[in-house]
N, C-alpha and C. Protein backbone atom coordinates (compact mmCIF):
# COMPACT_ATOMS: atom_id res chain seq x y z
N UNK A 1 -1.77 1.56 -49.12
CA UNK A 1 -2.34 2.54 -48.23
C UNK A 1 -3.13 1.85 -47.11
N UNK A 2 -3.85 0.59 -47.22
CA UNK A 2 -4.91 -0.01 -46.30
C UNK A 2 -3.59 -0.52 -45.26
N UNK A 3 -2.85 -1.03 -45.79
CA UNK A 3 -1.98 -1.66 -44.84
C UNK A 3 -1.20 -0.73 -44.04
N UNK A 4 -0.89 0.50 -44.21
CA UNK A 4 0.34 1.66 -43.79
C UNK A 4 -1.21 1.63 -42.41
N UNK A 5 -2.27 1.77 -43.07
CA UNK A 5 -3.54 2.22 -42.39
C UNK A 5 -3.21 1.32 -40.82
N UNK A 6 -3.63 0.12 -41.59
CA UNK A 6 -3.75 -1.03 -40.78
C UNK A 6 -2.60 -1.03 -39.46
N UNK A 7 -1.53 -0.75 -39.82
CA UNK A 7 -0.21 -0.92 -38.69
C UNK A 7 -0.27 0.30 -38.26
N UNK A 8 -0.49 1.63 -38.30
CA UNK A 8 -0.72 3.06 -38.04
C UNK A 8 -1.59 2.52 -36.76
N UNK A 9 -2.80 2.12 -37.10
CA UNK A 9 -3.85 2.06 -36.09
C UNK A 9 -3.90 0.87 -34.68
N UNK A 10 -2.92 -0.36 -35.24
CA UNK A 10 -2.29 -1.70 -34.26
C UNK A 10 -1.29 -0.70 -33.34
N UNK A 11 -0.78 -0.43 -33.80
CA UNK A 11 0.44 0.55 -33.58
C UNK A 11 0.02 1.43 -32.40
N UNK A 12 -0.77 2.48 -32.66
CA UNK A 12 -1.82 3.34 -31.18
C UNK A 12 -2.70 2.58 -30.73
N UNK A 13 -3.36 1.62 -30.95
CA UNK A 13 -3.74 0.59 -30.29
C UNK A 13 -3.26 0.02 -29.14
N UNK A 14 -2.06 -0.26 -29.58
CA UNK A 14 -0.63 -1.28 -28.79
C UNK A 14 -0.49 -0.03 -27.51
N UNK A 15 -0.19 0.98 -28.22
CA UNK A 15 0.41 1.95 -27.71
C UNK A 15 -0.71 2.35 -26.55
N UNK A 16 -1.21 2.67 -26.45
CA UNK A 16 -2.37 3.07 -25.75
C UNK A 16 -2.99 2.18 -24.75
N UNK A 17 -3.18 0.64 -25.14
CA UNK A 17 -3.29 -0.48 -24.11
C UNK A 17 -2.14 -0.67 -23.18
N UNK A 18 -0.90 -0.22 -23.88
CA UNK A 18 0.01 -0.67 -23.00
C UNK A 18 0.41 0.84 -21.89
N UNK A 19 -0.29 2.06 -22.26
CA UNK A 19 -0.08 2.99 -20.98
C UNK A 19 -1.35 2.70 -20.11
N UNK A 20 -2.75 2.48 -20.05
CA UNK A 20 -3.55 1.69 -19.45
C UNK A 20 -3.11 0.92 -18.66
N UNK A 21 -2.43 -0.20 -19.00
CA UNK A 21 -1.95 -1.27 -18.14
C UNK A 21 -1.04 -0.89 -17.27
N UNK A 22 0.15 0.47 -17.84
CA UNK A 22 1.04 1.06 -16.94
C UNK A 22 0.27 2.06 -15.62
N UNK A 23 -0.73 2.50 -16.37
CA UNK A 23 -1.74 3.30 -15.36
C UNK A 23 -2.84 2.02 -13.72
N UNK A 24 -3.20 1.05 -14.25
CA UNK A 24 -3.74 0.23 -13.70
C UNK A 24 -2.89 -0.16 -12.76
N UNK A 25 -1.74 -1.05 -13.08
CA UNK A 25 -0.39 -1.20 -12.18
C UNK A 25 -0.35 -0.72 -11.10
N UNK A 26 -0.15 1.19 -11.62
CA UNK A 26 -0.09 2.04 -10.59
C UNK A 26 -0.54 2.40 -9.84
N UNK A 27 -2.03 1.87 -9.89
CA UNK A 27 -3.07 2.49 -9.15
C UNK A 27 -3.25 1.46 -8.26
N UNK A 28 -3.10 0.59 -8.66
CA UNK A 28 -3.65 -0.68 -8.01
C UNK A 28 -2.52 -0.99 -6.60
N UNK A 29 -1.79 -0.35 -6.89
CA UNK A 29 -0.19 -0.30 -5.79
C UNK A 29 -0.96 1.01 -4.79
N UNK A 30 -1.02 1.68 -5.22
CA UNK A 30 -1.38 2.94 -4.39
C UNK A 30 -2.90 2.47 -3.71
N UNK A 31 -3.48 2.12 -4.21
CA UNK A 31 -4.77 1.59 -3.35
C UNK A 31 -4.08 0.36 -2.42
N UNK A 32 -3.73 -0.15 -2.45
CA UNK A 32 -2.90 -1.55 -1.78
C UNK A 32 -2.34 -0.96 -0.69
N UNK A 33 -1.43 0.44 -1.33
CA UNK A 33 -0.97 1.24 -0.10
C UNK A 33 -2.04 1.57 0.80
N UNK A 34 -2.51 2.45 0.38
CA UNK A 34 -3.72 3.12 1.08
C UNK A 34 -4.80 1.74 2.27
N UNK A 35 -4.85 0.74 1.69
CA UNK A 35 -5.71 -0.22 2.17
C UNK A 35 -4.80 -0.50 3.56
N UNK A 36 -3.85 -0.82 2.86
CA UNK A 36 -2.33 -1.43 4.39
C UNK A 36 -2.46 -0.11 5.75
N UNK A 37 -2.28 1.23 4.49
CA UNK A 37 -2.36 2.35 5.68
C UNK A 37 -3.53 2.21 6.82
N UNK A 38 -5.00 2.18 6.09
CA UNK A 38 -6.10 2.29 7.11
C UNK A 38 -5.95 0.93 8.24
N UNK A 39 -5.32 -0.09 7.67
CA UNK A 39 -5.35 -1.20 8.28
C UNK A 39 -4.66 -0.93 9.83
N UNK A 40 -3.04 -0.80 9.06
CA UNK A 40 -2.57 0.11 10.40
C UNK A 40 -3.05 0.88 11.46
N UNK A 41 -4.03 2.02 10.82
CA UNK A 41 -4.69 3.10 11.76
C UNK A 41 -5.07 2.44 12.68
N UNK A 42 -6.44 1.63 11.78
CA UNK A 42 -7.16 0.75 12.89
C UNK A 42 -6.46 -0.01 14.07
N UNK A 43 -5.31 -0.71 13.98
CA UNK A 43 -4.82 -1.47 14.71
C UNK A 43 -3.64 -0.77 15.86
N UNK A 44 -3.40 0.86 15.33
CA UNK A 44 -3.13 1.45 16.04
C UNK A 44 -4.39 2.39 16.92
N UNK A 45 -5.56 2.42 15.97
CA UNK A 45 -6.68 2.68 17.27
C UNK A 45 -7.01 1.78 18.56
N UNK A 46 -6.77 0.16 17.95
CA UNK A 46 -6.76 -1.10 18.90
C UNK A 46 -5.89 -0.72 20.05
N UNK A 47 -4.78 -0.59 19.71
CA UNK A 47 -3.79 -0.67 20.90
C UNK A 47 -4.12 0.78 21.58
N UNK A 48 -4.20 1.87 20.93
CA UNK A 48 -4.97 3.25 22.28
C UNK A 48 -5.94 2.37 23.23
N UNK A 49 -6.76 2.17 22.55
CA UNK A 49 -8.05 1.20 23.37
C UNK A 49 -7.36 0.15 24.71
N UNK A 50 -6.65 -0.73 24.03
CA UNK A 50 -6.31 -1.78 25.13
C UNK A 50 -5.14 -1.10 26.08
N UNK A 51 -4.08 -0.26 25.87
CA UNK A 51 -3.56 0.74 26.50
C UNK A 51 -4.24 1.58 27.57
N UNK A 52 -5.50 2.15 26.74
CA UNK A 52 -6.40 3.07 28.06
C UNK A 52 -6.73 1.72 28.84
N UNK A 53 -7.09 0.82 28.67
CA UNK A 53 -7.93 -0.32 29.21
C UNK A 53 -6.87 -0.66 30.26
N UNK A 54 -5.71 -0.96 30.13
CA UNK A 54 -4.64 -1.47 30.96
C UNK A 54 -4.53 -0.58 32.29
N UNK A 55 -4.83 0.86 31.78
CA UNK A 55 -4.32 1.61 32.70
C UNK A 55 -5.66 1.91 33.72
N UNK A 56 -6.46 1.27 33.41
CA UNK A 56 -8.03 1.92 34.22
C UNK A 56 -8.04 0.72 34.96
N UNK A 57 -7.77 -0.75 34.48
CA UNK A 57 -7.44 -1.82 35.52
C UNK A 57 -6.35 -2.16 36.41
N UNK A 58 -5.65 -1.01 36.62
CA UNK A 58 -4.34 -0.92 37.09
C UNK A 58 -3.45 -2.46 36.57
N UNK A 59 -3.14 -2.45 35.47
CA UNK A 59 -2.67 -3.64 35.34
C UNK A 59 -0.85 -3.06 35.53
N UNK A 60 0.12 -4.04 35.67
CA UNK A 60 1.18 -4.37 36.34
C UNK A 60 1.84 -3.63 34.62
N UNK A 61 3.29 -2.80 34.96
CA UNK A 61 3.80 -2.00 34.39
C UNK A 61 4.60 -3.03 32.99
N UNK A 62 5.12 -4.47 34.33
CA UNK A 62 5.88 -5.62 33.16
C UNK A 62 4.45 -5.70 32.45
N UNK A 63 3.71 -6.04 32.49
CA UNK A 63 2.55 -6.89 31.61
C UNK A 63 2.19 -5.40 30.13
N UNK A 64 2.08 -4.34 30.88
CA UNK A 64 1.94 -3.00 29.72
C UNK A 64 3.30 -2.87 28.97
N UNK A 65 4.44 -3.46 29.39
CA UNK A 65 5.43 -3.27 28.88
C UNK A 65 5.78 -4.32 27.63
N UNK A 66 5.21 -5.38 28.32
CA UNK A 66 4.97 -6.32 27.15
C UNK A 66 4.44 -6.70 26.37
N UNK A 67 3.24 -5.98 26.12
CA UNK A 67 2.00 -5.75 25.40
C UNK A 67 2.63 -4.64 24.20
N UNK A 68 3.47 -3.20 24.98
CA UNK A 68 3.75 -2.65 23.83
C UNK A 68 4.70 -3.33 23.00
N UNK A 69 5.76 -3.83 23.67
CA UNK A 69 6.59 -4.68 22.49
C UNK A 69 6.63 -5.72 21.64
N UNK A 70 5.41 -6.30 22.21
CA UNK A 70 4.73 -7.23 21.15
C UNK A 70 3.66 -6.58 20.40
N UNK A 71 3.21 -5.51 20.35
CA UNK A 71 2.67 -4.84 20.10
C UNK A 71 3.57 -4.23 18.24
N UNK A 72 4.16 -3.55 19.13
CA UNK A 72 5.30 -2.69 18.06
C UNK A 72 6.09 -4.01 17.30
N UNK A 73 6.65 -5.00 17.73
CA UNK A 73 7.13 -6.08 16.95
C UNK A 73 5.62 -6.42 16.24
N UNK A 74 4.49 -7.15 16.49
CA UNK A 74 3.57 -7.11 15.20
C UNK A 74 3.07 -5.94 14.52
N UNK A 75 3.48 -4.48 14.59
CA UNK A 75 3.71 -3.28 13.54
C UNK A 75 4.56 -3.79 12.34
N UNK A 76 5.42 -3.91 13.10
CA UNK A 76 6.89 -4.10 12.08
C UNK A 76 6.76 -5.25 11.22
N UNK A 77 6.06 -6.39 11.31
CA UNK A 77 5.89 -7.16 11.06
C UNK A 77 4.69 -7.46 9.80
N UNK A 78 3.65 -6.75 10.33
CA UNK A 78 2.37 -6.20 8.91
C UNK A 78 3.50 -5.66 8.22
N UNK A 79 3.98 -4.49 8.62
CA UNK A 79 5.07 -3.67 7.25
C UNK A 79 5.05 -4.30 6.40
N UNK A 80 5.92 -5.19 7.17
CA UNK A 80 7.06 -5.78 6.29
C UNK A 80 6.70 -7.23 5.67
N UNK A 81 5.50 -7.42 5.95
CA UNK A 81 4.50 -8.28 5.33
C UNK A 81 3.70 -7.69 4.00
N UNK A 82 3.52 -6.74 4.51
CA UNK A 82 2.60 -5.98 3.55
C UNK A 82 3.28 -5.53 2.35
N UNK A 83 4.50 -5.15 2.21
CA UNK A 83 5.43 -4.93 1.43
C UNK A 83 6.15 -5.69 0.11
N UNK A 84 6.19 -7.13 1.26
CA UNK A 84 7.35 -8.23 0.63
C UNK A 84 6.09 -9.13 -0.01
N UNK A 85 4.62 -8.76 0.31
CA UNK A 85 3.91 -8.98 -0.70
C UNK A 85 3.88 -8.61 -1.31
N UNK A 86 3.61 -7.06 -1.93
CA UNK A 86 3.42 -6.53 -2.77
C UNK A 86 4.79 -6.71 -4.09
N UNK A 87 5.87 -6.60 -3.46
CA UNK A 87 6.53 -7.02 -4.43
C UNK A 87 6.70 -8.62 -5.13
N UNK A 88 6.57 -9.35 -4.09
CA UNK A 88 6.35 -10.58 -4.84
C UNK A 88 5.72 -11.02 -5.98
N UNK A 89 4.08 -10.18 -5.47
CA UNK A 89 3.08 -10.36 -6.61
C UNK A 89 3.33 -9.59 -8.11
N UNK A 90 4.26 -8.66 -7.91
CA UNK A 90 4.65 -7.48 -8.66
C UNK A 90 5.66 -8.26 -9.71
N UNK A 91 4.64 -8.54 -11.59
CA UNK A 91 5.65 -9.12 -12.24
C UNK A 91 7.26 -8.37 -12.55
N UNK A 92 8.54 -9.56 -12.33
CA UNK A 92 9.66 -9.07 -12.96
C UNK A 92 10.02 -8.30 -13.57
N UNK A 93 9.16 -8.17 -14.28
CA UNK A 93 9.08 -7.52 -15.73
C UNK A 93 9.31 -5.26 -15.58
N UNK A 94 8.03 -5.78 -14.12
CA UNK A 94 7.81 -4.55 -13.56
C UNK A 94 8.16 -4.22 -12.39
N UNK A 95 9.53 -5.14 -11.83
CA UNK A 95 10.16 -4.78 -10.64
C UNK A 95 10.92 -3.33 -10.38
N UNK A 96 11.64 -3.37 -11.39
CA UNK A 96 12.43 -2.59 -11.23
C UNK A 96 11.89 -0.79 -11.72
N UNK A 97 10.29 -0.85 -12.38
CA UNK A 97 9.61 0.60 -12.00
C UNK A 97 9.26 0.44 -10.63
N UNK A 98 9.03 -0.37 -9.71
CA UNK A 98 8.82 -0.21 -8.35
C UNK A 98 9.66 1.32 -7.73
N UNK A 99 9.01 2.08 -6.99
CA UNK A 99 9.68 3.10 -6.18
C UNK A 99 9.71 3.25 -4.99
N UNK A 100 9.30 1.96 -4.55
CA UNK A 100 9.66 1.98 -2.62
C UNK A 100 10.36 0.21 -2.91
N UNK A 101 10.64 -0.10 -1.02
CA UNK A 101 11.45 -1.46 -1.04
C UNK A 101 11.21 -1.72 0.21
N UNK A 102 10.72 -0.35 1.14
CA UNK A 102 10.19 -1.22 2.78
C UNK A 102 8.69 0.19 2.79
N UNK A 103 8.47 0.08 4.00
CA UNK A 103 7.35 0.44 4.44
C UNK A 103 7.60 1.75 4.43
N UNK A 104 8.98 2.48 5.10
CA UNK A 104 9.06 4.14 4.76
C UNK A 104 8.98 4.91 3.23
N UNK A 105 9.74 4.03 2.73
CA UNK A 105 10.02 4.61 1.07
C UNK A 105 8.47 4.19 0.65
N UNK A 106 7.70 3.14 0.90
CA UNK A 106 6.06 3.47 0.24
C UNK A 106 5.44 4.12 0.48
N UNK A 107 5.26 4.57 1.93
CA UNK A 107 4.76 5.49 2.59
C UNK A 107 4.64 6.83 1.57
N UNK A 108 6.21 7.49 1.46
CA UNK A 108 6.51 8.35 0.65
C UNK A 108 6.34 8.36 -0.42
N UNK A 109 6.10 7.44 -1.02
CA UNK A 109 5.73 6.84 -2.49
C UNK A 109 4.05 6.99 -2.65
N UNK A 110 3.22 6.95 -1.36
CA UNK A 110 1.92 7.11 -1.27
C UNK A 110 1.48 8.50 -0.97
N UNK A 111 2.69 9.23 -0.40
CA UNK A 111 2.40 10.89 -0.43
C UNK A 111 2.27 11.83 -1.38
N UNK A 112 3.76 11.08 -2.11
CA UNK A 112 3.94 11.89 -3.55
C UNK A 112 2.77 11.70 -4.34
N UNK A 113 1.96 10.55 -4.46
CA UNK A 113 0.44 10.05 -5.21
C UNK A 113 -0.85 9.86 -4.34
N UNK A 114 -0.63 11.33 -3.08
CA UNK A 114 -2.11 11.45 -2.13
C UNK A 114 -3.21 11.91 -3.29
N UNK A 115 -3.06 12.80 -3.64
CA UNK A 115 -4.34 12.85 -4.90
C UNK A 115 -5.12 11.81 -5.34
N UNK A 116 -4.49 10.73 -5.78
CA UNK A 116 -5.04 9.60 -6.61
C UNK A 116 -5.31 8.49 -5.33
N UNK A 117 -4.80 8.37 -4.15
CA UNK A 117 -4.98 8.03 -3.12
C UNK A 117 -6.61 8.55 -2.86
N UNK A 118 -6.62 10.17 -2.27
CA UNK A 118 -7.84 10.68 -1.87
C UNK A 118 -8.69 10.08 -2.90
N UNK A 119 -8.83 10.43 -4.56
CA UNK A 119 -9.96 10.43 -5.05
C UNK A 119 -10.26 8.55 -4.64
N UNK A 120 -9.46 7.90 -4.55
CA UNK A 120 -10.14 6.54 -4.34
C UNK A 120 -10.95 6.19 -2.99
N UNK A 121 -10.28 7.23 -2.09
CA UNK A 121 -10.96 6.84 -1.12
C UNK A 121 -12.80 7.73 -0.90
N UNK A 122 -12.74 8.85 -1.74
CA UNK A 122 -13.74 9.63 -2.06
C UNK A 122 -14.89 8.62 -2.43
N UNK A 123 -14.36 8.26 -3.96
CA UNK A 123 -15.15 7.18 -4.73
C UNK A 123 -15.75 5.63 -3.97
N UNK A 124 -15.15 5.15 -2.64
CA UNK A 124 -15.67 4.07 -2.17
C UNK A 124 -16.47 4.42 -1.03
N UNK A 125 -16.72 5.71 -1.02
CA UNK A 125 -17.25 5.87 0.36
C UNK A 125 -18.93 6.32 0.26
């Protein structure tokens, strides 16, 4: 009986540490998201800023033109930075529960889990 006891209780033990760790995982991706998102904002508030700025110094249309496309090429570039980290760091083991693979599908992956998104951002503020 001590022993049926003993493995009964290792057993929900096991069981229970190992949805924790599945819960942590998850969260820890969705905050990662969320962190990349504000990052973005900001750096898309940057470029409104230097945009209005261009246009109040009458600066030359090539020079605004090239600002946005280097601009939008380092967008694309955080993405897809931000991403091909996250999976890297993301053990093997737990690749393939991953549910995004570029920056749109996380995005959406961060909508479907705005709830748990908001309350984190609630809680640090």
């Amino acid at each position: 009986m001590f022993i049926f006891g003993y493995v009964t209780c290792k057993t929900f033990y096991f069981i229970n540490t190992a949805r924790l760790s599945l819960n942590l995982l998850k969260s820890s991706r969705i905050i990662y998201l969320v962190m990349a998102s504000r990052a973005l904002e900001n750096y898309a508030t940057s470029e409104r800023i230097m945009k209005k700025y261009m246009v109040e110094t009458d600066t030359d249309t090539d020079a605004q033109g090239s600002f946005e496309r280097k601009f939008t090429q380092d967008k694309l570039t955080f993405q897809a930075n931000v991403i091909a980290a996250l999976i890297a760091q993301t053990p093997e083991v737990f690749k393939e529960g991953l549910e995004f693979h570029d920056w749109d599908t996380a995005m959406i992956h961060l909508q479907r889990h705005r709830s748990e998104a908001l309350n984190f951002w609630r809680m640090i503020r």
